[in-house]
C-alpha atoms as a PDB file:
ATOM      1  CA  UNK A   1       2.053   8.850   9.645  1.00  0.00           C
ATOM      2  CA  UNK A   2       2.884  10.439   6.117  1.00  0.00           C
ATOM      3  CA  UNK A   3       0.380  12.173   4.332  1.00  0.00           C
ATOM      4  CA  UNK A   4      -0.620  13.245   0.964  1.00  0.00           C
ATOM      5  CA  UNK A   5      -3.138  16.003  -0.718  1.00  0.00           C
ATOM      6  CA  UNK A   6      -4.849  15.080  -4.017  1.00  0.00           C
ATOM      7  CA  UNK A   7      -7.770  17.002  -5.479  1.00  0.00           C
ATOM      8  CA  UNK A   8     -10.300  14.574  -7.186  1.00  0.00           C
ATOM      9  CA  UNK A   9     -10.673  15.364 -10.827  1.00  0.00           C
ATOM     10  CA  UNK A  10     -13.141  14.662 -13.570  1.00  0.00           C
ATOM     11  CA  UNK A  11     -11.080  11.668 -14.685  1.00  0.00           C
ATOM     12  CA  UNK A  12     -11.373  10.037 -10.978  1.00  0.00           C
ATOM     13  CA  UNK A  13     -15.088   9.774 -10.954  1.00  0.00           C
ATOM     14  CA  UNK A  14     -17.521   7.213 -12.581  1.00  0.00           C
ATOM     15  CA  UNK A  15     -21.376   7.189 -13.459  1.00  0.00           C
ATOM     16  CA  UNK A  16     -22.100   7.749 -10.189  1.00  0.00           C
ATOM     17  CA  UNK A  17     -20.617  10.868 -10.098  1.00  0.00           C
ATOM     18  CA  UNK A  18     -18.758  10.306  -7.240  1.00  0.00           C
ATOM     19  CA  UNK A  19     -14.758   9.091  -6.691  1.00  0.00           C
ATOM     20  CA  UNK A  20     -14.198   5.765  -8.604  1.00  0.00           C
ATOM     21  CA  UNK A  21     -13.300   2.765  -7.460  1.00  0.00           C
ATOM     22  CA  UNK A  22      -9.814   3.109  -9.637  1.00  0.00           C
ATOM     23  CA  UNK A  23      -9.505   6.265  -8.426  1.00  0.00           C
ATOM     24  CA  UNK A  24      -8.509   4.911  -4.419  1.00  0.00           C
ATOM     25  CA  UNK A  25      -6.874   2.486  -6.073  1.00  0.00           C
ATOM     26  CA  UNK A  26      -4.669   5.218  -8.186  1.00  0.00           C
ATOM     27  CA  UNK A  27      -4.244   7.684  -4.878  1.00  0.00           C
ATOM     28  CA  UNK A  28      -2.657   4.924  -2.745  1.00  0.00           C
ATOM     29  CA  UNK A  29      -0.642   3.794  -5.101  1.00  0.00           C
ATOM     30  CA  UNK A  30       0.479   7.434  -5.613  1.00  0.00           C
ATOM     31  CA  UNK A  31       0.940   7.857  -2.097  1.00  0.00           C
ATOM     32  CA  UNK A  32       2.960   4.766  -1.124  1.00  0.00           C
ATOM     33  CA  UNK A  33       5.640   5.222  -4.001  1.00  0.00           C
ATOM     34  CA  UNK A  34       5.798   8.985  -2.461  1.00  0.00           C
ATOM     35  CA  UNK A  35       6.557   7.574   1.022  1.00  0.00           C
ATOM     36  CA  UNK A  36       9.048   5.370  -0.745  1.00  0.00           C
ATOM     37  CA  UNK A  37      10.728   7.914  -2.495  1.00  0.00           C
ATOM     38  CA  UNK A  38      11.345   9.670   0.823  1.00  0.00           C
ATOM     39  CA  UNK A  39      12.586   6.481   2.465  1.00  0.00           C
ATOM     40  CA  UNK A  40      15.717   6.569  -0.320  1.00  0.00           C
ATOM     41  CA  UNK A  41      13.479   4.125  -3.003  1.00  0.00           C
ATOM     42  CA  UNK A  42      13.072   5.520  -6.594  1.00  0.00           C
ATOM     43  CA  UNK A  43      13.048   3.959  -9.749  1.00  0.00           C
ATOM     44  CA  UNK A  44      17.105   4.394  -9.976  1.00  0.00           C
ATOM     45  CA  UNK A  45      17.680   2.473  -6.255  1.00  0.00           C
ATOM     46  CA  UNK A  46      15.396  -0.239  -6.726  1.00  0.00           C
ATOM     47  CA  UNK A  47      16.831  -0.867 -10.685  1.00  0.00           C
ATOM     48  CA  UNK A  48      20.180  -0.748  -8.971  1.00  0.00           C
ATOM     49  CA  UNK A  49      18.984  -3.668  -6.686  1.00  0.00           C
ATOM     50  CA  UNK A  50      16.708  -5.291  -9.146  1.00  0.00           C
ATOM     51  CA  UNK A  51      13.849  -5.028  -6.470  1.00  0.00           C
ATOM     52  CA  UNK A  52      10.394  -3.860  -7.221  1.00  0.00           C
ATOM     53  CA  UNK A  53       7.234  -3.719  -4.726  1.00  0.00           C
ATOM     54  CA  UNK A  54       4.305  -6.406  -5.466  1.00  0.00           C
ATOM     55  CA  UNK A  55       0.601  -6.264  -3.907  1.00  0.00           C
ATOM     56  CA  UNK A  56      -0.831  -9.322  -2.931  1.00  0.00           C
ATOM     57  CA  UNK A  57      -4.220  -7.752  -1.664  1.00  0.00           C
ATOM     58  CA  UNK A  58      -6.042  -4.516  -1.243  1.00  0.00           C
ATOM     59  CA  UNK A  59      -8.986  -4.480   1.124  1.00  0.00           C
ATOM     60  CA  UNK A  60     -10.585  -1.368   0.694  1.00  0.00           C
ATOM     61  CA  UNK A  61     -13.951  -0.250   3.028  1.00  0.00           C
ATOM     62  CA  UNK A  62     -15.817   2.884   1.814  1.00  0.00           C
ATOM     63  CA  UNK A  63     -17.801   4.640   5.091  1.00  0.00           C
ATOM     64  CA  UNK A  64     -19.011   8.119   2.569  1.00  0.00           C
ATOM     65  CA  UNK A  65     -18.823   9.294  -0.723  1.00  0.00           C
ATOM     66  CA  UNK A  66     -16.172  11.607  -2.114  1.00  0.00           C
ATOM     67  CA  UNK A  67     -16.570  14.252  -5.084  1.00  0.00           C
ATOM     68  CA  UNK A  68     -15.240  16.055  -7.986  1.00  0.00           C
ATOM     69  CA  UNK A  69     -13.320  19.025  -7.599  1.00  0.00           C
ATOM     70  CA  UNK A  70     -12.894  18.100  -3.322  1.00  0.00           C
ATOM     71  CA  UNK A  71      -9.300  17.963  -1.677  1.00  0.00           C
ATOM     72  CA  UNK A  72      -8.866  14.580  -0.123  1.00  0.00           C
ATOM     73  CA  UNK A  73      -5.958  13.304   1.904  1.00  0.00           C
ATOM     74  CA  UNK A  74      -4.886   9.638   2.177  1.00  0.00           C
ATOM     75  CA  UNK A  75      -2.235   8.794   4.993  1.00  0.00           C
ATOM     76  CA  UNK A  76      -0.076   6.107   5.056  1.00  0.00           C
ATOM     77  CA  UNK A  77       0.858   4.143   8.088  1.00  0.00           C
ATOM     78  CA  UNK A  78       3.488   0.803   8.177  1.00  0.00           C
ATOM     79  CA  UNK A  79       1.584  -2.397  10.313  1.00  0.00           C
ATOM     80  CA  UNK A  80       3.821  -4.696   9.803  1.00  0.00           C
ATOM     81  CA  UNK A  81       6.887  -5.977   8.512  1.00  0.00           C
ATOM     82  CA  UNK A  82       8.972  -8.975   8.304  1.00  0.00           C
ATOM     83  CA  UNK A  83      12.364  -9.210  10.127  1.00  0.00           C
ATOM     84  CA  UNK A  84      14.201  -9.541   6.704  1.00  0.00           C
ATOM     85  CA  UNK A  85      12.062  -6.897   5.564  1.00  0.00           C
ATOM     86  CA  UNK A  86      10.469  -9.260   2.636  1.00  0.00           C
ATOM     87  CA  UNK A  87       6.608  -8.824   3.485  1.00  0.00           C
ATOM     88  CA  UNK A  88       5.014  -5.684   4.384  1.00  0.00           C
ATOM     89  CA  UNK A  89       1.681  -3.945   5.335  1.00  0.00           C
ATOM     90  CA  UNK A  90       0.035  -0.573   4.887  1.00  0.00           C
ATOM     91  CA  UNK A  91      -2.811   1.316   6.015  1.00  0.00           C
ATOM     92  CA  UNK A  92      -4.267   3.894   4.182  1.00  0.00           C
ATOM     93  CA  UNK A  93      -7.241   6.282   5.724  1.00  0.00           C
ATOM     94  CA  UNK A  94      -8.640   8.829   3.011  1.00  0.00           C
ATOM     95  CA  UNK A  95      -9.887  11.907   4.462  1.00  0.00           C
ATOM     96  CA  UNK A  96     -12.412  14.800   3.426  1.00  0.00           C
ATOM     97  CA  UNK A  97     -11.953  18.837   3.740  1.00  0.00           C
ATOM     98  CA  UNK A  98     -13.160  18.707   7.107  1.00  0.00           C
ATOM     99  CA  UNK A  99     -10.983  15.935   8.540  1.00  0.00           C
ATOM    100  CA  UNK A 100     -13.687  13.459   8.474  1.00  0.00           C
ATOM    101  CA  UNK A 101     -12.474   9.724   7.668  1.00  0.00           C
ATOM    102  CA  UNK A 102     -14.335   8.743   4.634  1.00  0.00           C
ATOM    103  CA  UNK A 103     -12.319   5.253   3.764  1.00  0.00           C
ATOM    104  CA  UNK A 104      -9.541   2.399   4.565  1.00  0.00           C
ATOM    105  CA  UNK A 105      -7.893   0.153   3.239  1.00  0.00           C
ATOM    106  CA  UNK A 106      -5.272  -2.483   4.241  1.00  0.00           C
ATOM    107  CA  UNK A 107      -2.481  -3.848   1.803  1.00  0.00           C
ATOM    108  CA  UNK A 108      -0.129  -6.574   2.158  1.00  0.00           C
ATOM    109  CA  UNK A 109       2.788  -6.480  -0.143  1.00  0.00           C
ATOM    110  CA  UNK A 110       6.351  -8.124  -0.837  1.00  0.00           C
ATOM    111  CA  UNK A 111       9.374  -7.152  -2.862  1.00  0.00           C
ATOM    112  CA  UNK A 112      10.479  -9.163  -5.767  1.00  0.00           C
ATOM    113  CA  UNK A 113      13.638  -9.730  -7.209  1.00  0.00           C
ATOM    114  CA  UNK A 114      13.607  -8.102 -10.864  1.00  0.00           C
ATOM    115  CA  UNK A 115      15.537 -10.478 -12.524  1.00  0.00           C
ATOM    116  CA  UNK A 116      14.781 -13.974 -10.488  1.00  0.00           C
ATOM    117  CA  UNK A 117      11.340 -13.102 -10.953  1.00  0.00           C
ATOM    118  CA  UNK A 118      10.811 -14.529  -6.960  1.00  0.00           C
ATOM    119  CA  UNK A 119      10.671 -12.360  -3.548  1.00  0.00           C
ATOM    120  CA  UNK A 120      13.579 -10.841  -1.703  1.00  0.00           C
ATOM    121  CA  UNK A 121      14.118  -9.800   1.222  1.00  0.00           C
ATOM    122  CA  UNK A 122      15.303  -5.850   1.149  1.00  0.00           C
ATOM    123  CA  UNK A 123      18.943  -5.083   0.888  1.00  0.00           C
ATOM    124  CA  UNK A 124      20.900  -3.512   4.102  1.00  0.00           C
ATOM    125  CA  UNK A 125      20.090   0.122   3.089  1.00  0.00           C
ATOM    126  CA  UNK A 126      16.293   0.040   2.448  1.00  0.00           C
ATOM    127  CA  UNK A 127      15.603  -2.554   5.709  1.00  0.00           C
ATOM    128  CA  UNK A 128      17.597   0.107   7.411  1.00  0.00           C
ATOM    129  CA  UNK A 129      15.224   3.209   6.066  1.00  0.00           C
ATOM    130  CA  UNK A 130      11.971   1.178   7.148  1.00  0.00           C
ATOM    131  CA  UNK A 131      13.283   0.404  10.346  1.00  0.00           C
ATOM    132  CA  UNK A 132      14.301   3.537  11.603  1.00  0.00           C
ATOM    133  CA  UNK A 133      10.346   4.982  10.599  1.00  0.00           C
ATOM    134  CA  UNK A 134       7.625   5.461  13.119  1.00  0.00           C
ATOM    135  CA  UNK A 135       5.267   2.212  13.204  1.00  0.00           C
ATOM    136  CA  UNK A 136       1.595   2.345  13.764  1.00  0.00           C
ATOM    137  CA  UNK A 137       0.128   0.861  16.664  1.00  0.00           C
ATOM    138  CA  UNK A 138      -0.627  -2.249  16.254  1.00  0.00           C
ATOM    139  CA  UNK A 139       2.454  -3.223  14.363  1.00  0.00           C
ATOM    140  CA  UNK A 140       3.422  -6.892  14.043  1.00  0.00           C
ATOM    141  CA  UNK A 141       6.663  -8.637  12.556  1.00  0.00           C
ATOM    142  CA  UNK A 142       5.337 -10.580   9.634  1.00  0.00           C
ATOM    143  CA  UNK A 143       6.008 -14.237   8.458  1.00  0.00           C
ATOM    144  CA  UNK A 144       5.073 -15.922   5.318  1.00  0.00           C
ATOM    145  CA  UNK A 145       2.247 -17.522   7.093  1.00  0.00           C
ATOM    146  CA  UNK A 146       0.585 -14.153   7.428  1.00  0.00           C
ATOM    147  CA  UNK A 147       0.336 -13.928   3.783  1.00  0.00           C
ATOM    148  CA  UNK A 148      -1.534 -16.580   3.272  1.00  0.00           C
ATOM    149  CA  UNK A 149      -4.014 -16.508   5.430  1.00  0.00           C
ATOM    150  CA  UNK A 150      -6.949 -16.286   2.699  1.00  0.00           C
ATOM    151  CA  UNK A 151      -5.603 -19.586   0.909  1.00  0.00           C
ATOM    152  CA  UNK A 152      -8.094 -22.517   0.685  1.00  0.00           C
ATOM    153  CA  UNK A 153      -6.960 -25.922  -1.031  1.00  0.00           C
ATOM    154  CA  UNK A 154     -10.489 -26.800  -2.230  1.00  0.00           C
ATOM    155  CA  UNK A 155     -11.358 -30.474  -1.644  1.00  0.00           C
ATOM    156  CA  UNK A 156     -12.281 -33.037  -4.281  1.00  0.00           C
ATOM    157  CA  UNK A 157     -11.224 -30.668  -6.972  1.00  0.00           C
ATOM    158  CA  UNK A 158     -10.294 -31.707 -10.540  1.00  0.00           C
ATOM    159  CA  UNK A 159      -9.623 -29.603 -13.690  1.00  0.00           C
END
């Protein structure tokens, strides 16, 4: 699992006073282009393979409220992948001073093709770094199917 420490600052709260919406959002975000980075992927290597990462969904569940000026950590765990490395899946668990789990969320993702403007599987060297990392339990190979899985065609419908 990697893992990374942020400290929750004026600008990552809203009128509720407590840690924004954005703000998860933001930390993840922050998190997974860390775990990247350590996996060989910054913004020279994926220029140099005209790849960049694309979300197709973030599901996040809040359990307890989080507050200015508090340390949280948000982990990162990989659930699934596909075999060409095209499709992927994150976890992320937030957690409090004390340890305590305070929010998930689960994110399904691809890698697109810079210049085709359509998604690519990963070249050799970064399917090789993703393979060789620890995988959560739970882990599946994904398939385009899996990314779709929310898709309705409506009936009847005209414009």
């Amino acid at each position: 699992m990697y893992l990374k420490e942020f400290e929750i600052r004026w600008s990552d709260i809203d009128a509720n006073w407590h840690l924004a919406n954005s703000a998860y959002v933001n930390f993840m975000s922050h998190t997974r282009m860390g775990f990247l980075m350590e996996l060989g992927f910054n913004q020279k290597t994926m220029a140099n393979h005209n790849i960049g990462p694309v979300v197709f969904y973030e599901h996040i569940y809040y359990f307890k409220e989080a507050f200015f000026g508090k340390p949280v950590k948000v982990s990162l765990e990989l659930l699934g992948l596909s075999e060409d490395g095209k499709f992927f899946e994150f976890h992320h668990n937030f957690y409090d001073e004390k340890g305590n789990n305070f929010a998930h969320c689960e994110i399904l993702g691809a890698w697109i093709d810079l210049k085709s403007r359509s998604l690519t599987g990963l070249p050799d060297v970064f399917l090789a770094a993703f393979s060789a990392i620890d995988k959560a339990e739970g882990f599946k190979v994904l398939t385009k199917e899996d990314t779709r899985k929310f898709a309705k065609s409506p009936k009847n419908l005209s414009l």
